[in-house]
PDB file of N, CA and C in Angstrom:
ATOM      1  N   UNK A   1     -41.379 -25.621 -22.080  1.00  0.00           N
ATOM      2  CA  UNK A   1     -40.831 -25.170 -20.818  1.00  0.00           C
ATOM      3  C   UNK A   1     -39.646 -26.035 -20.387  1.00  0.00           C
ATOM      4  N   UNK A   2     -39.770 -27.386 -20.661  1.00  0.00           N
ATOM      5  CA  UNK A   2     -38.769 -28.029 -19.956  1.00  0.00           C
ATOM      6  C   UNK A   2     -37.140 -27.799 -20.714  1.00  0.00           C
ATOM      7  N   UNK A   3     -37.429 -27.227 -22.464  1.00  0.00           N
ATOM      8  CA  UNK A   3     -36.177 -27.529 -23.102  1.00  0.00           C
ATOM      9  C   UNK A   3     -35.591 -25.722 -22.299  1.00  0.00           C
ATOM     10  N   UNK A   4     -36.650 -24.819 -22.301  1.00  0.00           N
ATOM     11  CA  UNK A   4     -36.130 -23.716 -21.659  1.00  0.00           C
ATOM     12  C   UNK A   4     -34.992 -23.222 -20.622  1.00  0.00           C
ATOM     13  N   UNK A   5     -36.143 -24.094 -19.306  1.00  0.00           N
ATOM     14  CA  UNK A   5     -35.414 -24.333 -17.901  1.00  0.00           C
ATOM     15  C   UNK A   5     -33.666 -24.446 -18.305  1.00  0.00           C
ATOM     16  N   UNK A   6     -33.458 -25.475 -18.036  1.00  0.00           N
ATOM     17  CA  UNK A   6     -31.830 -25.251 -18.667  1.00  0.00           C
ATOM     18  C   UNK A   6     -30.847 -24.353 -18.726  1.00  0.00           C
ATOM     19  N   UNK A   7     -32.048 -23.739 -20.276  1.00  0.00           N
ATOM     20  CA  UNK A   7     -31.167 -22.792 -20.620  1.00  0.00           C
ATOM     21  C   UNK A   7     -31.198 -21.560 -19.899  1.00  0.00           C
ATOM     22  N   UNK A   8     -32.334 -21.817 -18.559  1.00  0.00           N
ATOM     23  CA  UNK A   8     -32.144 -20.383 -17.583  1.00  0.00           C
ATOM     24  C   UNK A   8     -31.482 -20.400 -16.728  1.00  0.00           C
ATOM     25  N   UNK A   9     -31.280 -21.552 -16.373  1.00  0.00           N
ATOM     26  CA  UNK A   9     -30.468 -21.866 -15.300  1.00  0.00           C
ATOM     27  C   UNK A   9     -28.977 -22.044 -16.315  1.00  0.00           C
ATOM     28  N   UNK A  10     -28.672 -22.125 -16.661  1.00  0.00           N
ATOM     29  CA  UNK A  10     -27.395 -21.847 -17.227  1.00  0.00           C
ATOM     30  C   UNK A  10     -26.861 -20.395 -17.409  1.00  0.00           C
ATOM     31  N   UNK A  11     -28.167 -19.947 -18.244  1.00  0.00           N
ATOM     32  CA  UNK A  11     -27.891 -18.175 -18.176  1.00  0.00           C
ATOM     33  C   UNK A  11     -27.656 -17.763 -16.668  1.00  0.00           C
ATOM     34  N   UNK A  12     -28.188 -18.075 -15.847  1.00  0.00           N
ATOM     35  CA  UNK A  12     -28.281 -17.669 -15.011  1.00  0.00           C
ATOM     36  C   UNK A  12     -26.627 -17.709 -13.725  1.00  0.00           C
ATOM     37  N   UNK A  13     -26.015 -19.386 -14.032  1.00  0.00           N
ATOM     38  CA  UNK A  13     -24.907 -19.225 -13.822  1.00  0.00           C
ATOM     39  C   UNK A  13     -23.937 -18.555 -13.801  1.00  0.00           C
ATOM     40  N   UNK A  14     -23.964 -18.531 -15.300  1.00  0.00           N
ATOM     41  CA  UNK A  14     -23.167 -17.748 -16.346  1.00  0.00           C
ATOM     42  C   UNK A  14     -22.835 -16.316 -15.794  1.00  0.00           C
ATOM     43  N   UNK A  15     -23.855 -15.548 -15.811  1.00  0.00           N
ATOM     44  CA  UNK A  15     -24.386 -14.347 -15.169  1.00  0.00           C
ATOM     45  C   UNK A  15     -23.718 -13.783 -13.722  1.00  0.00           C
ATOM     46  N   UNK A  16     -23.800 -15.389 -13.228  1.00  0.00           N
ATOM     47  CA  UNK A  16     -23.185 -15.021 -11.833  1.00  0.00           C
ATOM     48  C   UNK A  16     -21.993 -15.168 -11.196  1.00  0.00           C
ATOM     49  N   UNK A  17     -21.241 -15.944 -12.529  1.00  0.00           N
ATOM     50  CA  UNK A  17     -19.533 -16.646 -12.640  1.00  0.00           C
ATOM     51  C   UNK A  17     -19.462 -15.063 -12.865  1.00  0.00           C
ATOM     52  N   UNK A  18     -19.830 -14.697 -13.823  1.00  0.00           N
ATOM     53  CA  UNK A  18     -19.342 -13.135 -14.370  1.00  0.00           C
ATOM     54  C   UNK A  18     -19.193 -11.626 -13.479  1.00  0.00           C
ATOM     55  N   UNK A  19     -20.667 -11.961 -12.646  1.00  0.00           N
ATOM     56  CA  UNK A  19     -20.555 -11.053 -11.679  1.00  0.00           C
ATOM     57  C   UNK A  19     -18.932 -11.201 -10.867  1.00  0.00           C
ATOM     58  N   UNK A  20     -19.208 -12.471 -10.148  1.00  0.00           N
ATOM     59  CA  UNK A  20     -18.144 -13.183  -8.915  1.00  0.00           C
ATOM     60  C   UNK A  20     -16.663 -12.273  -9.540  1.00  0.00           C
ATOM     61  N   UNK A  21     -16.449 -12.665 -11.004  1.00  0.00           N
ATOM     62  CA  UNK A  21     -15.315 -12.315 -11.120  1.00  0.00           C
ATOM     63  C   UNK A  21     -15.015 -11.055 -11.738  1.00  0.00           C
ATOM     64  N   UNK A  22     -15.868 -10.214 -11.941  1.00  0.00           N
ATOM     65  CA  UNK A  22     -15.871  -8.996 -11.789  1.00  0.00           C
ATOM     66  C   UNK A  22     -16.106  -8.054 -10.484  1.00  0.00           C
ATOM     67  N   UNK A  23     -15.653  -9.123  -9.738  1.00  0.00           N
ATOM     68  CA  UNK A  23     -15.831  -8.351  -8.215  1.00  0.00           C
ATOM     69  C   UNK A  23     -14.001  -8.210  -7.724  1.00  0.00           C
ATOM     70  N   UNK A  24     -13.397  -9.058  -8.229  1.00  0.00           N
ATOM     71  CA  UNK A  24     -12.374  -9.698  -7.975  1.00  0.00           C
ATOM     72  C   UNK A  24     -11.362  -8.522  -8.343  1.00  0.00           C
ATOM     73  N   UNK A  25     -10.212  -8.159  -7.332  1.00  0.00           N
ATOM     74  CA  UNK A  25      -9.000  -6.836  -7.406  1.00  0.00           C
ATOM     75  C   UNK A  25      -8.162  -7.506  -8.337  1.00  0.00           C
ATOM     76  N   UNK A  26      -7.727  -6.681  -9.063  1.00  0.00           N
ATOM     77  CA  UNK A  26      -6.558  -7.030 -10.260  1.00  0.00           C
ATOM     78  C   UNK A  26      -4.829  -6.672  -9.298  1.00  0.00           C
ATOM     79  N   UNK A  27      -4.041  -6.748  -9.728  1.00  0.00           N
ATOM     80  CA  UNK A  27      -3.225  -6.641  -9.175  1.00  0.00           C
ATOM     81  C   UNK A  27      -2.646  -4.983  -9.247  1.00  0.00           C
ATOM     82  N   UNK A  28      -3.106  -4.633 -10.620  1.00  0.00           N
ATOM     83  CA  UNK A  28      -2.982  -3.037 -10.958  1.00  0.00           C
ATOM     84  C   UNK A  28      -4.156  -2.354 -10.093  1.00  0.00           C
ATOM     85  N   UNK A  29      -5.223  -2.539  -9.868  1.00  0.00           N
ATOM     86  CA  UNK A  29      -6.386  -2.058  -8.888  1.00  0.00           C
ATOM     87  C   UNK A  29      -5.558  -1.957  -7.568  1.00  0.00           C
ATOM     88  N   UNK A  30      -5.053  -3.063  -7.015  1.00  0.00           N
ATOM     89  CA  UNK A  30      -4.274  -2.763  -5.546  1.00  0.00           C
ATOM     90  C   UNK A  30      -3.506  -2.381  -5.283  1.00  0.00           C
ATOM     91  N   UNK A  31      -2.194  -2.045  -6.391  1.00  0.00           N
ATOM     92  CA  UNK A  31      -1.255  -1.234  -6.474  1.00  0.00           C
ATOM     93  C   UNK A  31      -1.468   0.883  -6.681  1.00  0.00           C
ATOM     94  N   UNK A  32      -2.499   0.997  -7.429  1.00  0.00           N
ATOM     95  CA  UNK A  32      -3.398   2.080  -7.614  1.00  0.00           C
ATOM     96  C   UNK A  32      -4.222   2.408  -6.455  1.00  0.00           C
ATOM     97  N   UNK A  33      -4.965   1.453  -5.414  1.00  0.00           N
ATOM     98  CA  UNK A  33      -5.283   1.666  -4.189  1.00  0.00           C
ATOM     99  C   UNK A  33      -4.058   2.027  -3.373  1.00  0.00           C
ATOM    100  N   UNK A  34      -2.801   1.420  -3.128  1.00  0.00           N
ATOM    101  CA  UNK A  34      -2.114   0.990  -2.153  1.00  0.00           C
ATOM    102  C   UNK A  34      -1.159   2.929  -2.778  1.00  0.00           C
ATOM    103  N   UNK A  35      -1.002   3.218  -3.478  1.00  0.00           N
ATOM    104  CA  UNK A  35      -0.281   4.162  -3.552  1.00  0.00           C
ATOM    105  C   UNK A  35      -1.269   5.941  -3.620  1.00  0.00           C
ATOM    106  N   UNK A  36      -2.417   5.341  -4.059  1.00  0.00           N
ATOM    107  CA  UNK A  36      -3.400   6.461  -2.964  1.00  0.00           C
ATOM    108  C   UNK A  36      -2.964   6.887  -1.415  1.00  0.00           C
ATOM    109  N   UNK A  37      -3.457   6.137  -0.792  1.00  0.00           N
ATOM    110  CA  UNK A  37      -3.305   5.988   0.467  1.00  0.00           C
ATOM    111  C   UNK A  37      -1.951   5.998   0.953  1.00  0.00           C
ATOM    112  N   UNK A  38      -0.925   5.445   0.298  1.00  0.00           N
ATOM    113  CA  UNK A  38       0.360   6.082   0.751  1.00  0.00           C
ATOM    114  C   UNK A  38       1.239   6.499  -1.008  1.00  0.00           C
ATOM    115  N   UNK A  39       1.612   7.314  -0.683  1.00  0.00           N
ATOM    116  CA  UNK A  39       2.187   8.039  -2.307  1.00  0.00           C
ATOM    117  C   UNK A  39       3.538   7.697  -2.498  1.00  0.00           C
ATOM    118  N   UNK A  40       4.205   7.185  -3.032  1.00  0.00           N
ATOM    119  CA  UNK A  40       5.581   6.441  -2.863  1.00  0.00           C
ATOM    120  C   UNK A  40       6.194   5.365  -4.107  1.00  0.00           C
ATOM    121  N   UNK A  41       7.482   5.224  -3.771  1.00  0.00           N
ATOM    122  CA  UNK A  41       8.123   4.238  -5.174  1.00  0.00           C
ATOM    123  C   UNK A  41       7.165   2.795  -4.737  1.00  0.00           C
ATOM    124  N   UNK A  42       6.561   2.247  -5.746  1.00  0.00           N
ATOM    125  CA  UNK A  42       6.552   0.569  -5.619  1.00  0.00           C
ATOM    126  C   UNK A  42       7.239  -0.229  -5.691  1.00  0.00           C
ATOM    127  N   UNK A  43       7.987  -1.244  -4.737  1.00  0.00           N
ATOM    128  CA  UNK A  43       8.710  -2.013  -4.383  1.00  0.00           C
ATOM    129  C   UNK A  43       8.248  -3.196  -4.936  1.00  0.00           C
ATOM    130  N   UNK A  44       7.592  -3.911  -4.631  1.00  0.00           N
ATOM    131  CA  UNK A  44       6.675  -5.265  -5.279  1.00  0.00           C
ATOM    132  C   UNK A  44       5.328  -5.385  -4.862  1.00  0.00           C
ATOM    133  N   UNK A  45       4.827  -5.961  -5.679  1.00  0.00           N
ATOM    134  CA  UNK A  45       3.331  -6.625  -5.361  1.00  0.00           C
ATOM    135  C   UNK A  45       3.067  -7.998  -5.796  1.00  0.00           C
ATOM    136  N   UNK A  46       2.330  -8.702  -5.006  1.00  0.00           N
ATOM    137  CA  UNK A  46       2.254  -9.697  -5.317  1.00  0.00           C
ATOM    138  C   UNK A  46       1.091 -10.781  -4.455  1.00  0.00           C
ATOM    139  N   UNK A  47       0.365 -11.829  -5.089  1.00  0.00           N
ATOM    140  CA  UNK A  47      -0.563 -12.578  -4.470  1.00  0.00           C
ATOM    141  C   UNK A  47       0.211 -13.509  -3.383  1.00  0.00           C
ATOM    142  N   UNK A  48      -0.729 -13.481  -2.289  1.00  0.00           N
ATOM    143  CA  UNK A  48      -0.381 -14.599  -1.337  1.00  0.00           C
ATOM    144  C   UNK A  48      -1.491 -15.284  -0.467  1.00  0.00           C
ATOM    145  N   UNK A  49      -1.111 -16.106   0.413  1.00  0.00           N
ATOM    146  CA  UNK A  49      -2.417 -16.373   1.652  1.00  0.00           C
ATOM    147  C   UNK A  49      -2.186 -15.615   2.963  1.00  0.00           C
ATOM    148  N   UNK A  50      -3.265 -15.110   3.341  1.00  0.00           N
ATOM    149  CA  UNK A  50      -2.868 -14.345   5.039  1.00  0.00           C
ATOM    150  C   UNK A  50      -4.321 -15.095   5.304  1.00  0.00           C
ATOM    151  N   UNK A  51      -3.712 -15.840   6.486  1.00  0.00           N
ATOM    152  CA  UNK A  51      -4.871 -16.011   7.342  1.00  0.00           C
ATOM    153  C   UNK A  51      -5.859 -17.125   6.562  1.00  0.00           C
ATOM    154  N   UNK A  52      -5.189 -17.653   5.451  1.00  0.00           N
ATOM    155  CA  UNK A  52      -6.106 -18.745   4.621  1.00  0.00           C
ATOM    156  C   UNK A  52      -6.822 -17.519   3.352  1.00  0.00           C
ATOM    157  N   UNK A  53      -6.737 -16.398   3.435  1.00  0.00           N
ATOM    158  CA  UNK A  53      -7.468 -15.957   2.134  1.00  0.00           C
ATOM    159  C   UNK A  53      -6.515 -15.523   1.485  1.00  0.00           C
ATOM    160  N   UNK A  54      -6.629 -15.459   0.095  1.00  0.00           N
ATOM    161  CA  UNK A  54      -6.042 -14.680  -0.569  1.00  0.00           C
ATOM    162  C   UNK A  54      -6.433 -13.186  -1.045  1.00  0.00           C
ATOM    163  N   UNK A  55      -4.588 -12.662  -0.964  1.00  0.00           N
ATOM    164  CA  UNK A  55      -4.392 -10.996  -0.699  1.00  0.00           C
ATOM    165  C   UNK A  55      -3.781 -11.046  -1.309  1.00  0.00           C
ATOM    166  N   UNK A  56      -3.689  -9.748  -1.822  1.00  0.00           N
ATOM    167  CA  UNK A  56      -2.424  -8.672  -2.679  1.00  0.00           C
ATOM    168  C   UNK A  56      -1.476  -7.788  -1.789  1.00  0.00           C
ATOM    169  N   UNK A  57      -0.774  -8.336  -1.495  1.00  0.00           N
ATOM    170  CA  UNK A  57      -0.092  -7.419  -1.031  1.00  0.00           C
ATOM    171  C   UNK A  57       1.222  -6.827  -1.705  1.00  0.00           C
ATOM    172  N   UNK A  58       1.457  -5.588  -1.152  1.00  0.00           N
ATOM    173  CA  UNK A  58       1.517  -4.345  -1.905  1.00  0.00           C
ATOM    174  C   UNK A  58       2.641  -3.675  -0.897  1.00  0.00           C
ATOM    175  N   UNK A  59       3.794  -3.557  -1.701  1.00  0.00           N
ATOM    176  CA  UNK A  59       5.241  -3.240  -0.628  1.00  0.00           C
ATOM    177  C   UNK A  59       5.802  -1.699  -1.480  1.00  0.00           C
ATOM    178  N   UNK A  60       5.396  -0.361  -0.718  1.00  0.00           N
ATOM    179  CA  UNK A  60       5.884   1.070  -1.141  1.00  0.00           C
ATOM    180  C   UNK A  60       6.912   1.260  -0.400  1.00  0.00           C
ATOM    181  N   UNK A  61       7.539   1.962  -1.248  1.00  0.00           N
ATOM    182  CA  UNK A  61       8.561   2.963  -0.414  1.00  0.00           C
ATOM    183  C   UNK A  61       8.056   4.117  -0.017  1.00  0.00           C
ATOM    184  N   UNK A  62       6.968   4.911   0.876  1.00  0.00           N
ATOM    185  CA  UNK A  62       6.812   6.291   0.941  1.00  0.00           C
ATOM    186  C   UNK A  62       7.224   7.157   0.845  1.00  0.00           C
ATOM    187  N   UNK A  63       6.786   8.326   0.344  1.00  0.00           N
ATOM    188  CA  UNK A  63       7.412   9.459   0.306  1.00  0.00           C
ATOM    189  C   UNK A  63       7.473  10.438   1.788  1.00  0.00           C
ATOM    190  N   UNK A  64       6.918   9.133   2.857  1.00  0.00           N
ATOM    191  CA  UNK A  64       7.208  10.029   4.593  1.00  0.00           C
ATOM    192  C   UNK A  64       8.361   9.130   4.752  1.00  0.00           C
ATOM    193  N   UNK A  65       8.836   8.257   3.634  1.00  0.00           N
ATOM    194  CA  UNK A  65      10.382   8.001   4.260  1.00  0.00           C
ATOM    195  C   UNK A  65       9.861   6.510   5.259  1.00  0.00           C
ATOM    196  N   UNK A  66       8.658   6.390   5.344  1.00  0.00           N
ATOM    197  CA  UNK A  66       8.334   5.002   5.712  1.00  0.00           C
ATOM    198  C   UNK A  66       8.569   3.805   4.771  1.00  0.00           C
ATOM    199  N   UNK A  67       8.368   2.418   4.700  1.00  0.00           N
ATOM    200  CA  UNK A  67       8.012   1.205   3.903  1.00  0.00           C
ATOM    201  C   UNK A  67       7.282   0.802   4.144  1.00  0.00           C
ATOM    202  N   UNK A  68       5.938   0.517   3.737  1.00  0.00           N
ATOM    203  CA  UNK A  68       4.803   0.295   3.366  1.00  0.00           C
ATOM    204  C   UNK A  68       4.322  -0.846   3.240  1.00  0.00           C
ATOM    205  N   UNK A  69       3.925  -2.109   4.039  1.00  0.00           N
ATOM    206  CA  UNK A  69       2.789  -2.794   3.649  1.00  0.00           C
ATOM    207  C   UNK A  69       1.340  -3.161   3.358  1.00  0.00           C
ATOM    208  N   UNK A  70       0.948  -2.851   2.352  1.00  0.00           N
ATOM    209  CA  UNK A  70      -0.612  -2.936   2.394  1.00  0.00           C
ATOM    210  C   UNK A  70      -1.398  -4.273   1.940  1.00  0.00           C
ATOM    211  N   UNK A  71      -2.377  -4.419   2.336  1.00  0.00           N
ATOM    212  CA  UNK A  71      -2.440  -6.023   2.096  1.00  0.00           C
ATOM    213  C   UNK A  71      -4.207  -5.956   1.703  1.00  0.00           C
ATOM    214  N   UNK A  72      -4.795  -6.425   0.648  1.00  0.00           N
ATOM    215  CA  UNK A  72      -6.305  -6.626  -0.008  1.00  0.00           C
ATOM    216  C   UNK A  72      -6.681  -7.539  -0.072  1.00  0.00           C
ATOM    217  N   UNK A  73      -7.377  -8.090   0.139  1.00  0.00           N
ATOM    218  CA  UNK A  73      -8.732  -9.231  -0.202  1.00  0.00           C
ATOM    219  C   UNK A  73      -8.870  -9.115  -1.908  1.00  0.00           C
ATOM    220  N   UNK A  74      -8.505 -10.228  -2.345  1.00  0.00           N
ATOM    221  CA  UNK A  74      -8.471 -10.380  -3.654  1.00  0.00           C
ATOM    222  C   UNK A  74      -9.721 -10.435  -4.630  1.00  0.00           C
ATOM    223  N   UNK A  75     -10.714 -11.342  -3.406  1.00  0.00           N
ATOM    224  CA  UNK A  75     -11.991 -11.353  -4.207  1.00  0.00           C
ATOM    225  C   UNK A  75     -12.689 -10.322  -3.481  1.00  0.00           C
ATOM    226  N   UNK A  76     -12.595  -9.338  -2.978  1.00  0.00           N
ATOM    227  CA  UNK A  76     -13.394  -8.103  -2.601  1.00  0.00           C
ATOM    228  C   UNK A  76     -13.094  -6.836  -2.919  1.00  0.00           C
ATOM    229  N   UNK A  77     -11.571  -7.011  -2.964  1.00  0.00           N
ATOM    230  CA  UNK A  77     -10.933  -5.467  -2.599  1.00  0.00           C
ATOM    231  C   UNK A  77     -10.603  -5.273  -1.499  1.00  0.00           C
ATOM    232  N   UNK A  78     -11.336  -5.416  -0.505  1.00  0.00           N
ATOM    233  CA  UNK A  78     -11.164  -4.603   1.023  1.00  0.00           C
ATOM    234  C   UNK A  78     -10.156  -4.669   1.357  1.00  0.00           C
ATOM    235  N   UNK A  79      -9.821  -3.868   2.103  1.00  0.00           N
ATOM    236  CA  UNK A  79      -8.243  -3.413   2.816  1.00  0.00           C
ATOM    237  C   UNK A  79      -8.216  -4.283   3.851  1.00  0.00           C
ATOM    238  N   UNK A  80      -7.033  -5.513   4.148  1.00  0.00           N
ATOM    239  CA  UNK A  80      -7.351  -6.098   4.854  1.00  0.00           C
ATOM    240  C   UNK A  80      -6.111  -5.721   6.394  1.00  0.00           C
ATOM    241  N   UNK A  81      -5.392  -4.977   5.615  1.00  0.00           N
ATOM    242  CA  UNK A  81      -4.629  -4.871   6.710  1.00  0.00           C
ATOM    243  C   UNK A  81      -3.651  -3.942   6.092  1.00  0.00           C
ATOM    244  N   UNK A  82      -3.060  -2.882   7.101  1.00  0.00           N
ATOM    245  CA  UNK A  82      -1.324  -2.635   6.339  1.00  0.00           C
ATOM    246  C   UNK A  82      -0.687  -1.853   7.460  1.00  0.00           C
ATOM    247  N   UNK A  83       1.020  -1.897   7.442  1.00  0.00           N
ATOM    248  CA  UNK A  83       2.078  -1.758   8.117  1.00  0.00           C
ATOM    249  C   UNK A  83       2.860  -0.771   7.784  1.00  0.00           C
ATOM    250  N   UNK A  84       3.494   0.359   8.512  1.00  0.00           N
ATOM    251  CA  UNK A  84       4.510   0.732   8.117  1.00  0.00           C
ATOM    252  C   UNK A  84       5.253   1.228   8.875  1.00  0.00           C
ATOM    253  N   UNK A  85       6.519   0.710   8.585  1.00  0.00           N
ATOM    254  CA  UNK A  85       7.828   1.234   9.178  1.00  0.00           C
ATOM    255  C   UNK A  85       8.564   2.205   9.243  1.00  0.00           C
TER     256      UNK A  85
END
């Protein structure tokens, strides 16, 4: 049992590093979200901090003739905010 332990608790890490970062938005995931929700040329995307977390944010040109900021939670996804002009 004792040489076991270890190795469950390691699996078990392991397991959960893997989950964590399979939770995590790619930058193509938020660009593919961000042009759902508004349909338009992509301007840039790119990681930053808002508010101390890190986001993707996500700059369209719309096709209502607006410009588009959309902004994600990197390790969630969630929509954390977005703008348009």
């Amino acid at each position: 049992m004792r040489k076991t332990l270890p190795l469950l608790i390691a699996a078990a890490l392991t397991l959960a590093t893997g989950l964590a970062q399979a939770a995590a938005m790619t930058k193509e995931q938020a660009i593919e979200q961000a042009q759902a929700a508004h349909p338009g040329e992509l301007i840039k995307a790119y990681q930053e901090k808002l508010k101390g977390k890190a986001v993707w944010e996500v700059q369209i040109e719309g096709q209502d003739g607006k410009k588009w900021e959309i902004y994600y939670d990197v390790a969630s996804g969630k929509l954390v905010k977005e703008e348009g002009e």
